[in-house]
C-alpha atoms as a PDB file:
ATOM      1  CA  UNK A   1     105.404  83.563 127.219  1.00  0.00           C
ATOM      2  CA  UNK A   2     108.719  82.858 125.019  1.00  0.00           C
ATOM      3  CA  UNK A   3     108.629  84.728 121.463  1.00  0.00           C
ATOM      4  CA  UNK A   4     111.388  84.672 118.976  1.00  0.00           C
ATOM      5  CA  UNK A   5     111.245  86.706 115.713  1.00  0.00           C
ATOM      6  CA  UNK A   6     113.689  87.995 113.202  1.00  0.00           C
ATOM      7  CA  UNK A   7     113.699  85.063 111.199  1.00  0.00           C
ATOM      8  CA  UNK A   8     113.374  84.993 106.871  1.00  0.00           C
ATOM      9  CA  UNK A   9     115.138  84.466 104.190  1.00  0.00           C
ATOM     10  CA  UNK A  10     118.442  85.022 103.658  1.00  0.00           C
ATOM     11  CA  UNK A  11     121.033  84.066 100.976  1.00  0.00           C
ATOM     12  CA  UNK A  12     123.880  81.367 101.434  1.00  0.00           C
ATOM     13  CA  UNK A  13     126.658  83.550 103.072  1.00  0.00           C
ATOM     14  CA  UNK A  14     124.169  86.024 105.093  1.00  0.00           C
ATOM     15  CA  UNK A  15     123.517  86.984 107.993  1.00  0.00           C
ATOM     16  CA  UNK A  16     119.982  87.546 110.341  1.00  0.00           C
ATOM     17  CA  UNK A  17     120.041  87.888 114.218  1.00  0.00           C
ATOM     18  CA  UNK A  18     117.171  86.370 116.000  1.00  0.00           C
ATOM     19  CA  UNK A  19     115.613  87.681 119.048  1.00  0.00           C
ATOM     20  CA  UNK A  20     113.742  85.889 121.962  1.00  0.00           C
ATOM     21  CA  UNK A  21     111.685  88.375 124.173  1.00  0.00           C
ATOM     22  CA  UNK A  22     109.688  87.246 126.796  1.00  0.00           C
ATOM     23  CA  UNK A  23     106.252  88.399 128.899  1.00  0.00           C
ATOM     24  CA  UNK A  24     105.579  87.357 132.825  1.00  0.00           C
ATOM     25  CA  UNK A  25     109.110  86.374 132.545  1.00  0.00           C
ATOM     26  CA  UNK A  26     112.623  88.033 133.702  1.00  0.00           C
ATOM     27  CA  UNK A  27     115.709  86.589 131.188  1.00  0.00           C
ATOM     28  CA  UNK A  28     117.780  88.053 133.605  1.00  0.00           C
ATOM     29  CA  UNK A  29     117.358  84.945 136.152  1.00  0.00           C
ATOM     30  CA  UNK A  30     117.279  82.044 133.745  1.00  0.00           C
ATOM     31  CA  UNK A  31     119.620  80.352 131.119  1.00  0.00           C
ATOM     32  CA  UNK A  32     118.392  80.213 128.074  1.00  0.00           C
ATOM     33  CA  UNK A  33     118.577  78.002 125.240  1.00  0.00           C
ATOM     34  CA  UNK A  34     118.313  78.056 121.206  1.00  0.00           C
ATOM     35  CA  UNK A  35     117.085  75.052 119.216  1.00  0.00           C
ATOM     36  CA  UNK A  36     116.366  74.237 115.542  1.00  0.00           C
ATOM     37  CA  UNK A  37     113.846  72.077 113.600  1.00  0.00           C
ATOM     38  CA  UNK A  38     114.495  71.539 110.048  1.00  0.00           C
ATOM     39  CA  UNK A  39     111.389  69.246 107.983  1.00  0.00           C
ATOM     40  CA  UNK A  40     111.064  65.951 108.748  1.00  0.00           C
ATOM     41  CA  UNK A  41     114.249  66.163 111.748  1.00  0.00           C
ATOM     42  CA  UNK A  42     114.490  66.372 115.412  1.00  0.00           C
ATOM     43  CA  UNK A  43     114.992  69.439 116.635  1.00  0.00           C
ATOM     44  CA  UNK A  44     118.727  70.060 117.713  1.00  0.00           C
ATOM     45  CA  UNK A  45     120.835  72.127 119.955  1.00  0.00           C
ATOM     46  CA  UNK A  46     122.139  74.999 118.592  1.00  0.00           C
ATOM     47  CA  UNK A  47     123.496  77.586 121.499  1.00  0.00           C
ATOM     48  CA  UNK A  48     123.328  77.907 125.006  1.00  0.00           C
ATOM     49  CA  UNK A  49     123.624  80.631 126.997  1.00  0.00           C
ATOM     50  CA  UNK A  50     123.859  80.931 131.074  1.00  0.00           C
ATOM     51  CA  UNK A  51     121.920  83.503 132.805  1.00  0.00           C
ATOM     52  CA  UNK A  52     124.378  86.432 133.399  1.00  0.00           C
ATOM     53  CA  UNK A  53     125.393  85.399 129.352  1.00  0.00           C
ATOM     54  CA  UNK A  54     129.165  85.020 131.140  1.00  0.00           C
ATOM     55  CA  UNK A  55     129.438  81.202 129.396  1.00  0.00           C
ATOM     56  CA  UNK A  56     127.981  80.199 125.928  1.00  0.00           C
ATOM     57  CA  UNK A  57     127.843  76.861 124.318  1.00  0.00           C
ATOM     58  CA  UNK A  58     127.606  76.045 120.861  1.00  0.00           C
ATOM     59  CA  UNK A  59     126.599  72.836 118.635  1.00  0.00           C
ATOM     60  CA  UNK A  60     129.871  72.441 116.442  1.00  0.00           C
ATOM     61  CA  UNK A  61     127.483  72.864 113.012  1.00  0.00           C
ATOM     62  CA  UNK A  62     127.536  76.864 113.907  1.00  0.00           C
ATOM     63  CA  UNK A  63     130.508  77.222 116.343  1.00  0.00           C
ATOM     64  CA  UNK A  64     132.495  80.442 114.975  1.00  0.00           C
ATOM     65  CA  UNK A  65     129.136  81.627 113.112  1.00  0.00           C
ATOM     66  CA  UNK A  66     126.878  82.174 115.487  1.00  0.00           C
ATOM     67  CA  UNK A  67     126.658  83.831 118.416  1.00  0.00           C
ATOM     68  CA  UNK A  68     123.746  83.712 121.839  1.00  0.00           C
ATOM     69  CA  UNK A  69     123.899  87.273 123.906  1.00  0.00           C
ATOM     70  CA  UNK A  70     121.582  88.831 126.118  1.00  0.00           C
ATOM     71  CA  UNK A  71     120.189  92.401 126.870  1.00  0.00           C
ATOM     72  CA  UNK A  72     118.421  91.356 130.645  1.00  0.00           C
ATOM     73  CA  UNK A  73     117.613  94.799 131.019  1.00  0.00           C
ATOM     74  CA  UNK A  74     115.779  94.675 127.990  1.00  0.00           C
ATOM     75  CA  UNK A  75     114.774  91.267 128.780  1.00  0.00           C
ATOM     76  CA  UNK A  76     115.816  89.879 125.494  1.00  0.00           C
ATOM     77  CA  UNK A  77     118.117  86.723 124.061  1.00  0.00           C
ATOM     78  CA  UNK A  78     119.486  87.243 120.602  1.00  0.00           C
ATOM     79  CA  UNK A  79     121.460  84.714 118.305  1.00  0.00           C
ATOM     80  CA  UNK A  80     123.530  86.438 115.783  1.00  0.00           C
ATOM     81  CA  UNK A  81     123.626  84.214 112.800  1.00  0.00           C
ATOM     82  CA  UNK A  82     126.629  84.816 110.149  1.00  0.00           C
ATOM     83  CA  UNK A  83     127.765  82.483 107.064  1.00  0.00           C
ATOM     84  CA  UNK A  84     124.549  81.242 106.722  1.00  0.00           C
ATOM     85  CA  UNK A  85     124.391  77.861 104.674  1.00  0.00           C
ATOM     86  CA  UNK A  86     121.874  76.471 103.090  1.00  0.00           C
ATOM     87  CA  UNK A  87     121.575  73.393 105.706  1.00  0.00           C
ATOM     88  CA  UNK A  88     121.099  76.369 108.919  1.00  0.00           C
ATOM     89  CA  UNK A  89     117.463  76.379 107.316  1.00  0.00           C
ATOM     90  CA  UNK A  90     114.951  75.434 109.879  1.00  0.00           C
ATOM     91  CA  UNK A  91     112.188  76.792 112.435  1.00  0.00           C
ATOM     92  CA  UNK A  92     114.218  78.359 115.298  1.00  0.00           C
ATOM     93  CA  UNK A  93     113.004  78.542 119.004  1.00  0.00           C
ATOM     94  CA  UNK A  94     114.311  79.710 121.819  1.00  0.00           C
ATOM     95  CA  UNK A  95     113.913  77.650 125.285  1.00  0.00           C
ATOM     96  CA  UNK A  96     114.182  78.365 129.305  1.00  0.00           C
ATOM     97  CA  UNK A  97     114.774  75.507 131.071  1.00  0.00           C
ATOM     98  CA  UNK A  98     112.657  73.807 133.835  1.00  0.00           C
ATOM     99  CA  UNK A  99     113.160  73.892 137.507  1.00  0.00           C
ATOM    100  CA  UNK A 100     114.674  70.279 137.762  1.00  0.00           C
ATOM    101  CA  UNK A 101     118.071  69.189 136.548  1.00  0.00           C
ATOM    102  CA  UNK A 102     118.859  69.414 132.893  1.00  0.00           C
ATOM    103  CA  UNK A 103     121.478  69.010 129.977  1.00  0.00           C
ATOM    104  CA  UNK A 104     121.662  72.154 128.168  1.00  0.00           C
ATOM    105  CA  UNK A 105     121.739  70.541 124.675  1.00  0.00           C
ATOM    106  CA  UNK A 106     118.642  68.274 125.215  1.00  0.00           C
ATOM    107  CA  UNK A 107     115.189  69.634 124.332  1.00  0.00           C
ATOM    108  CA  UNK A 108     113.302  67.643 127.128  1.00  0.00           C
ATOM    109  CA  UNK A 109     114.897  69.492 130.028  1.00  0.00           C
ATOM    110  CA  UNK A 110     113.475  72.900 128.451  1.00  0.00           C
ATOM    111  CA  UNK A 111     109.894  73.886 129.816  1.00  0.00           C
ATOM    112  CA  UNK A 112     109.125  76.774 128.292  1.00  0.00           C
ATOM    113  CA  UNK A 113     109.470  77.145 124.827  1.00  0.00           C
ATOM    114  CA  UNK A 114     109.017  80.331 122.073  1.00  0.00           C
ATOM    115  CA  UNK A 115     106.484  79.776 118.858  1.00  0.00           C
ATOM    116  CA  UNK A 116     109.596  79.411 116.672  1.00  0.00           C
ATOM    117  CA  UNK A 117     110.871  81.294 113.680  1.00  0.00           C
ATOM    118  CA  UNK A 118     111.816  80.225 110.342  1.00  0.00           C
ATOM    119  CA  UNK A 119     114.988  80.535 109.200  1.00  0.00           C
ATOM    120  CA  UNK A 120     115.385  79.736 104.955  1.00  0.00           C
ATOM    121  CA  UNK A 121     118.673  80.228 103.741  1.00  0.00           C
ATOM    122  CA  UNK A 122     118.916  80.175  99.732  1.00  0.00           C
ATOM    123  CA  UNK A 123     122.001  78.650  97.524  1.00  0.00           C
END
């Protein structure tokens, strides 16, 4: 139901903007949250955005590079990605969270969760 794309590789310094889109599904009513995986990690918290994209939170590893908005008439999430390092490389997913309470930078109170996208940033 979740799908994010836009993902590649990209040298140190770059830029890429990822996109989550969503079918059976209306962005416009949900908060919506990006997470990352790199090999053999957990998969962390990256940005956080509420569902009229008013308030955005942001791990401190990309605070001031990257940025969550939303399009909910085009029913879309993005996260703008800029100074890329080397250490941003990982598979990127966007979540929704579940009906029950949650903390918006822990994975287990997402339900619904994109295929991911990898992200490879070069040195």
């Amino acid at each position: 139901q979740l799908q994010a794309s836009g993902g590649g590789l990209v040298q140190a310094g770059g830029s890429l903007r990822l996109s989550c889109s969503a079918s059976g599904r209306t962005f416009g009513s949900y908060a919506t949250g990006w997470f990352r995986q790199a090999p053999g990690k957990e998969r962390d918290f990256v940005a956080f955005s509420i569902w009229s994209g008013d308030n955005a939170y942001y791990a401190d590893s990309v605070k001031g590079r990257f940025t969550i908005s939303r399009d909910n008439t085009k029913n879309r999430v993005y996260l703008q990605m800029n100074s890329l390092k080397p250490e941003d490389t990982a598979v990127y997913y966007c979540a929704v969270p579940g009906s029950g309470s949650y903390h918006y930078m822990k994975s287990d109170g997402y339900e619904y969760w994109g295929q991911g996208t990898l992200v490879t940033v070069s040195s």
